[in-house]
Protein backbone atom coordinates (compact mmCIF):
# COMPACT_ATOMS: atom_id res chain seq x y z
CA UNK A 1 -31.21 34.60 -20.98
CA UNK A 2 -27.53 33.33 -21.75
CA UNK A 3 -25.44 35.42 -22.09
CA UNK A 4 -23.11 35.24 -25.78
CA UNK A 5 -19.52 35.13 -24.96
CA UNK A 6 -16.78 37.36 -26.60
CA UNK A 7 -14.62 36.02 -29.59
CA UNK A 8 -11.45 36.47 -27.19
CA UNK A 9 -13.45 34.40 -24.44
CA UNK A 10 -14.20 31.99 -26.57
CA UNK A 11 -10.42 32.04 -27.95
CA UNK A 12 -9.61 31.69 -24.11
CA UNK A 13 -11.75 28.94 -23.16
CA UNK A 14 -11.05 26.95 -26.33
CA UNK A 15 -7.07 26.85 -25.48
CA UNK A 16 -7.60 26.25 -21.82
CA UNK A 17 -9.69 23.39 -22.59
CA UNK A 18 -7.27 22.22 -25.23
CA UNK A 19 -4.05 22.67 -22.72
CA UNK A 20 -6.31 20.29 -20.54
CA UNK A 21 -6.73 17.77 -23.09
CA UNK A 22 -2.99 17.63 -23.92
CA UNK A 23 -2.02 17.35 -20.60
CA UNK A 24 -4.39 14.39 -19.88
CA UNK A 25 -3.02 12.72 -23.37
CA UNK A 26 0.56 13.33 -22.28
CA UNK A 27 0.04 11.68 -18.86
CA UNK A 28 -1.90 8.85 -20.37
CA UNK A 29 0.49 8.17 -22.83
CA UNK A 30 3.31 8.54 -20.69
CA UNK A 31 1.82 5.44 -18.24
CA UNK A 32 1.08 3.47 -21.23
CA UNK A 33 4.96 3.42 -22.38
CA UNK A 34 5.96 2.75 -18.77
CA UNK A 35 3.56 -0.33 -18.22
CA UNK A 36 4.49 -1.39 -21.63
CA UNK A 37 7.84 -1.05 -22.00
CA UNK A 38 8.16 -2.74 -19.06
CA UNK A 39 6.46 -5.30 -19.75
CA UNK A 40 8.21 -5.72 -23.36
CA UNK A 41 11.43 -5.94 -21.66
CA UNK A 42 10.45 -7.86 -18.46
CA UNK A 43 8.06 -11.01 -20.16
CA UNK A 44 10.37 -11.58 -22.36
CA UNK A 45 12.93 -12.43 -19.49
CA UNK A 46 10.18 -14.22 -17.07
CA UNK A 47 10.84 -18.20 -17.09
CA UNK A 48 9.93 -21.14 -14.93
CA UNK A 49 12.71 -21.35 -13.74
CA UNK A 50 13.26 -18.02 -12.08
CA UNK A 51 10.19 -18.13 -10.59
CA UNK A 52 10.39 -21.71 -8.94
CA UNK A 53 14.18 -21.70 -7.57
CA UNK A 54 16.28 -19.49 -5.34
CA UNK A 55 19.45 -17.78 -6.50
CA UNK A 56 22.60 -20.34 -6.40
CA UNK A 57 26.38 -19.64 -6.80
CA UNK A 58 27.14 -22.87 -6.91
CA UNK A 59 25.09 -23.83 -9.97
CA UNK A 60 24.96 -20.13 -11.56
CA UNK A 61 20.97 -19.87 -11.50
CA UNK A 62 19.13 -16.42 -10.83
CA UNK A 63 15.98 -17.02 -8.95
CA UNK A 64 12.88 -15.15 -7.50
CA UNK A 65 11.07 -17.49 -5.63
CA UNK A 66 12.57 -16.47 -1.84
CA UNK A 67 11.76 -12.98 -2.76
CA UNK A 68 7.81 -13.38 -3.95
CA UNK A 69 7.47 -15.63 -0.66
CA UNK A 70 9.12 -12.92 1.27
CA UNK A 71 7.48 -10.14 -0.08
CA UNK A 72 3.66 -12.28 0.99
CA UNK A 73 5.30 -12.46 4.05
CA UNK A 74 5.76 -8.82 5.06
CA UNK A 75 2.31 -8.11 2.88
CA UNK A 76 1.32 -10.57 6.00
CA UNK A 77 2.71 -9.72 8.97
CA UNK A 78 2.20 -5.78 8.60
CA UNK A 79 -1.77 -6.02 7.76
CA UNK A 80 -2.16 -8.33 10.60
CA UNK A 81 -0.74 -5.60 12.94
CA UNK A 82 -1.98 -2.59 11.35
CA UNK A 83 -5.45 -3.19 10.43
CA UNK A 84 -6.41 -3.77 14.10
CA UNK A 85 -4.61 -0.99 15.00
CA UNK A 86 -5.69 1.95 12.40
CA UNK A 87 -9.03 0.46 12.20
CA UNK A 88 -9.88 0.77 15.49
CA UNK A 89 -7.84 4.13 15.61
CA UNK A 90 -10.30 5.81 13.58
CA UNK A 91 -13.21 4.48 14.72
CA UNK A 92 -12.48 5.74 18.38
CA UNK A 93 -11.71 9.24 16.83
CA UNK A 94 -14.33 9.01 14.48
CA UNK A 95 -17.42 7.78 17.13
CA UNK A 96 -16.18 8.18 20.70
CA UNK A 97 -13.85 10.97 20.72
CA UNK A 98 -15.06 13.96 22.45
CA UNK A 99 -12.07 16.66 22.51
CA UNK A 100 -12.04 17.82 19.16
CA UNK A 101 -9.10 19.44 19.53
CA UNK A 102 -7.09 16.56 20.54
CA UNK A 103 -9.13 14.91 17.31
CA UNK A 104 -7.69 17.87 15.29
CA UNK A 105 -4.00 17.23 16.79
CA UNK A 106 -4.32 13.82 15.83
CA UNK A 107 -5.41 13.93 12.24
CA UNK A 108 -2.57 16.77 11.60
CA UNK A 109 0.38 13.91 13.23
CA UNK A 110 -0.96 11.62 10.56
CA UNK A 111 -1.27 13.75 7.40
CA UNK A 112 2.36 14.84 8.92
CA UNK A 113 3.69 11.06 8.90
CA UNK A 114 1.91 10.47 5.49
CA UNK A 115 4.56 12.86 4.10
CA UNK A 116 7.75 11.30 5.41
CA UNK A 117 9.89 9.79 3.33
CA UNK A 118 10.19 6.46 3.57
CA UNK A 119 14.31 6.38 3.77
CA UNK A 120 13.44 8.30 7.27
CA UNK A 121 11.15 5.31 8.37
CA UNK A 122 13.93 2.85 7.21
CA UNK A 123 16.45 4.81 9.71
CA UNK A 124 14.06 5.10 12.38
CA UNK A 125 13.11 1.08 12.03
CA UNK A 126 16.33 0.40 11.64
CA UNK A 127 17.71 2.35 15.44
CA UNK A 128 14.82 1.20 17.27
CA UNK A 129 13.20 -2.66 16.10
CA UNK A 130 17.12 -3.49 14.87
CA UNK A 131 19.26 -1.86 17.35
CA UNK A 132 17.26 -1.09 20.18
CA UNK A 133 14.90 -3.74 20.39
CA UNK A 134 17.25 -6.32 19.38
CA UNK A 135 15.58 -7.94 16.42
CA UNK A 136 17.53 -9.18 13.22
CA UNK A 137 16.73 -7.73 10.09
CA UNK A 138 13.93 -9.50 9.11
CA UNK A 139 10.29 -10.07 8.08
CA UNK A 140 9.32 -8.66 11.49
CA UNK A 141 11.34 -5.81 11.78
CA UNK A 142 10.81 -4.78 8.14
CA UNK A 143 6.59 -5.73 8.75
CA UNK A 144 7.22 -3.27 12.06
CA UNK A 145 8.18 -0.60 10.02
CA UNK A 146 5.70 -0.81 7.23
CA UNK A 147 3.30 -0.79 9.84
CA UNK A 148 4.40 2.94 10.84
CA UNK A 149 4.63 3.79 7.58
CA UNK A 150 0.88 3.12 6.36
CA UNK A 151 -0.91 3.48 9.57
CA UNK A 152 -1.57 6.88 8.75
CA UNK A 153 -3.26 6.10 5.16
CA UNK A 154 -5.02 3.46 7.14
CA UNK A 155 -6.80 5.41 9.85
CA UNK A 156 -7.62 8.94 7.55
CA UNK A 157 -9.16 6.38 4.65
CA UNK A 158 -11.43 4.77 7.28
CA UNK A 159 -11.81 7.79 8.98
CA UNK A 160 -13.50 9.90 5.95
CA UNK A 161 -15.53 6.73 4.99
CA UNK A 162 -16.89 6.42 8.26
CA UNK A 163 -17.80 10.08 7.98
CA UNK A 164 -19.75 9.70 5.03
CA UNK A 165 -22.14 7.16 6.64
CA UNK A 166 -25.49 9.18 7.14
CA UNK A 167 -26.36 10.52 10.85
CA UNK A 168 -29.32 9.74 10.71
CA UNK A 169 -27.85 5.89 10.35
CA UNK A 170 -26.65 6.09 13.99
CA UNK A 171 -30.05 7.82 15.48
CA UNK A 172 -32.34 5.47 13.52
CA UNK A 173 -29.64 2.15 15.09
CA UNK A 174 -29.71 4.46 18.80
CA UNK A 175 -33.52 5.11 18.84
CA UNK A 176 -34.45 1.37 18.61
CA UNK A 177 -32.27 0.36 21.56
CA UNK A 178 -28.70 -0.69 19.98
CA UNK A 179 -25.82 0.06 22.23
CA UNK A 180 -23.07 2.25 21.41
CA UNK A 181 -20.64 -0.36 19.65
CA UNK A 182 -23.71 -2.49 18.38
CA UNK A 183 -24.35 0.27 16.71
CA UNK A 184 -20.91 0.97 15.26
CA UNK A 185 -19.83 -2.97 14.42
CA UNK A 186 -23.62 -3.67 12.75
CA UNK A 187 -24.64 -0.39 11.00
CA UNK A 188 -22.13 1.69 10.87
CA UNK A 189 -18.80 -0.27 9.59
CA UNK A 190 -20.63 -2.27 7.03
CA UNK A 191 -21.88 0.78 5.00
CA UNK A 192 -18.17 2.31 5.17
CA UNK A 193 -16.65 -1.07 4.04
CA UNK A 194 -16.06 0.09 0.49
CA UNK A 195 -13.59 3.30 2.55
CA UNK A 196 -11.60 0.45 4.28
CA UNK A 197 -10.72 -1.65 1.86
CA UNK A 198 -9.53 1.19 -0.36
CA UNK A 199 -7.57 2.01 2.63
CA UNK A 200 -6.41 -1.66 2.78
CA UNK A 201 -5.47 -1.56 -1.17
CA UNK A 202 -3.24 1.41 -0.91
CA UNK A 203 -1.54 0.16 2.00
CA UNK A 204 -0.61 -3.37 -0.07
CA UNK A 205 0.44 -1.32 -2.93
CA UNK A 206 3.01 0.97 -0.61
CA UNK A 207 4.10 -2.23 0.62
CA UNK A 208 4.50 -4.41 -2.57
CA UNK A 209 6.42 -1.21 -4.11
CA UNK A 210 8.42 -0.31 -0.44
CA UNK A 211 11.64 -0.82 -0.92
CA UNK A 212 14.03 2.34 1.26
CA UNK A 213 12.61 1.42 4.39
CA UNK A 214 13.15 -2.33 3.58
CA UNK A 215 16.93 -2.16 2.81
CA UNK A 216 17.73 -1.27 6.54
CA UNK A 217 15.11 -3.20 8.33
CA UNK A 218 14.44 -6.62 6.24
CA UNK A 219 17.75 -7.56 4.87
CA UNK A 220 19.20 -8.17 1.32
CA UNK A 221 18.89 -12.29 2.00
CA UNK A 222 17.98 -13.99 -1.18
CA UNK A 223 17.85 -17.19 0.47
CA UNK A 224 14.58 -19.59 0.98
CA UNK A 225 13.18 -19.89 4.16
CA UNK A 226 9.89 -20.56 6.06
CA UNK A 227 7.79 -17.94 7.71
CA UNK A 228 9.35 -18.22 11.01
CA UNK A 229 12.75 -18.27 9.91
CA UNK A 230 12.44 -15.27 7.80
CA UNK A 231 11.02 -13.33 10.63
CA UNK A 232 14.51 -13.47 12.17
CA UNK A 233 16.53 -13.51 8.90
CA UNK A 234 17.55 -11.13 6.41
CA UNK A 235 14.94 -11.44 3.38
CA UNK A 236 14.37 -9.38 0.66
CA UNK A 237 11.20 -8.51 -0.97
CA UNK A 238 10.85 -8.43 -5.11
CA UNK A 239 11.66 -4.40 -4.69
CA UNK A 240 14.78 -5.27 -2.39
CA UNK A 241 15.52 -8.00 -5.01
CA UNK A 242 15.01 -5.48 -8.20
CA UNK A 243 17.29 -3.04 -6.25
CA UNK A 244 20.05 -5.65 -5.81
CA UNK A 245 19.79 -7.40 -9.50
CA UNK A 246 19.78 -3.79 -11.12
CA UNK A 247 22.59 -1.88 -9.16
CA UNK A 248 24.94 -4.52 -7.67
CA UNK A 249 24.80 -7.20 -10.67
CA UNK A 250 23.98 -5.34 -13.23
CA UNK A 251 21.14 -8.01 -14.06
CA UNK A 252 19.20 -5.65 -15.98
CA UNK A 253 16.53 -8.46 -18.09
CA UNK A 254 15.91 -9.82 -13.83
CA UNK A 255 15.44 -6.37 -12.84
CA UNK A 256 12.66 -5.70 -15.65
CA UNK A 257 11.09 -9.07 -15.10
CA UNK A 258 10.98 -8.57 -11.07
CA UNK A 259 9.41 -5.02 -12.05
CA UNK A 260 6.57 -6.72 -14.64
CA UNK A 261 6.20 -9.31 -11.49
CA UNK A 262 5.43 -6.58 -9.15
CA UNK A 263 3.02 -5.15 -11.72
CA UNK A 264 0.94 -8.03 -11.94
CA UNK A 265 0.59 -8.62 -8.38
CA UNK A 266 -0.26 -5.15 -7.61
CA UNK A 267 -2.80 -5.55 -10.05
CA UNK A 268 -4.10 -9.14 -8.68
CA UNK A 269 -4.12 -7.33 -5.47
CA UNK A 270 -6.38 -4.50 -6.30
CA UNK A 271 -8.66 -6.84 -8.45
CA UNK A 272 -8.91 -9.75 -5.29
CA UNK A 273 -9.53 -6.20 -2.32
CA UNK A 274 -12.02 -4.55 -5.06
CA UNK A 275 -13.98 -7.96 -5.39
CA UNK A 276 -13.75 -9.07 -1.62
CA UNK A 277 -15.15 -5.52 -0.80
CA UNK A 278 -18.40 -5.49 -3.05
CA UNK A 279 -18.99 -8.97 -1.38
CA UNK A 280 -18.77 -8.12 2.57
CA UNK A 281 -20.95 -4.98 1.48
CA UNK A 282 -23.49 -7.19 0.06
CA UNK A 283 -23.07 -9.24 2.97
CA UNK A 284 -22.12 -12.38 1.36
């Protein structure tokens, strides 16, 4: 039989649920006048030109073009390293690893470097891939750094996905004769797909929005240059670029259209990961 409430329970429940509510509208609200104020100042200021040319002193232009190549670059070069790397990471803690305590040791260094701020990362790139290593601050040595920096969301996303892949998966693969990593590439990796690619997706988005760690590694260069070139020369990203254009020049209409950029790729980004990920599931 259910049991009837008091009038001060009910009072109770009624204004918890209410402070809920509020607190959901005021967050909603809040990210709706950030996307769209942004966007109402940045459109507005978005022009052919400024995406298809390169800053010039010399003829007094303002343009974005080095910095969206730049910023594909690093999106590049740090997801060809890392997904390798934190991929296979968590598939050797996740399926081969037998000490569970170094397992446990593990997992707690990468929830640890998840934390970090990213300024530290910047320093650290900075002494060792700038000054130690030798490299100029560059696509590489800013890619290097981003790598450190989302490893750790990369291996604990694919990690819990590949936990939530049935046991009995593995035994049925096991019992009729699959080896070990036959077993891992064909049954269990496809069916925690949907895990890495969200892993993948919040990795691009740190990147796309990194900018701390960038200014000491990649460089403030706003000028155009190939892949190779800007491996070994300072090249700023769109967040590098917003930085600059908002603080040193006081450009604040390039600063709101770089930030409405960034906003559309991140969400171009999400949409092209999200739809590549249903297909490898279906195994298209």
């Amino acid at each position: 039989m259910e049991q009837k409430l008091s009038p001060r329970r009910q009072v109770y429940d009624k204004g918890l649920r209410a402070l809920l509510w509020l607190c959901a509208g005021v967050t909603c609200a809040l990210l709706v006048f950030l996307i769209g104020y942004i966007f109402y100042r940045g459109l507005g200021n978005i022009t052919w030109e400024l995406l298809t040319t390169q800053t010039s002193y010399i003829k007094d232009t303002i343009g974005i073009l080095p910095n969206i190549l730049n910023t594909l670059y690093i999106i590049f070069v740090a997801m060809l390293i890392v997904l390798p790397l934190g991929v296979g990471a968590a598939i050797y803690l996740t399926e081969y690893a037998s000490n569970h305590k170094v397992v446990e040791v593990i997992e707690f260094a990468t929830e640890t470097l998840t934390g970090i701020p990213s300024i530290i990362f910047g320093l650290v790139g900075m002494l060792f891939f700038v000054q130690k290593l030798g490299l100029a601050p560059g696509i590489l040595a800013g890619g290097l750094t981003l790598v450190i920096m989302i490893l750790p969301t990369i291996v604990r996303t694919t990690q819990e996905s590949l936990k939530t892949v049935p046991q009995s998966y593995r035994e049925g693969a096991l019992g009729l004769g699959a080896g070990k990593w036959h077993m891992v590439r064909t049954v269990v990796l496809p069916n925690a797909i949907d895990g890495i690619v969200t892993g993948c997706i919040l990795a691009v988005g740190r990147i796309v929005g990194e900018s701390a760690a960038l200014l000491f590694t990649a460089g403030f260069g706003l000028i155009l240059n190939d892949f190779f070139t800007a491996l070994q020369s300072s090249s700023a990203t769109l967040t590098v670029a917003l930085y600059v254009y908002a603080n040193e020049r006081g450009e604040t209409g390039v600063a709101f259209a770089i930030a409405a950029i960034l906003m559309v790729l991140t969400f171009l980004i999400n949409l092209s990961a999200n739809y590549a990920g249903k297909k490898l599931k279906k195994g298209e």
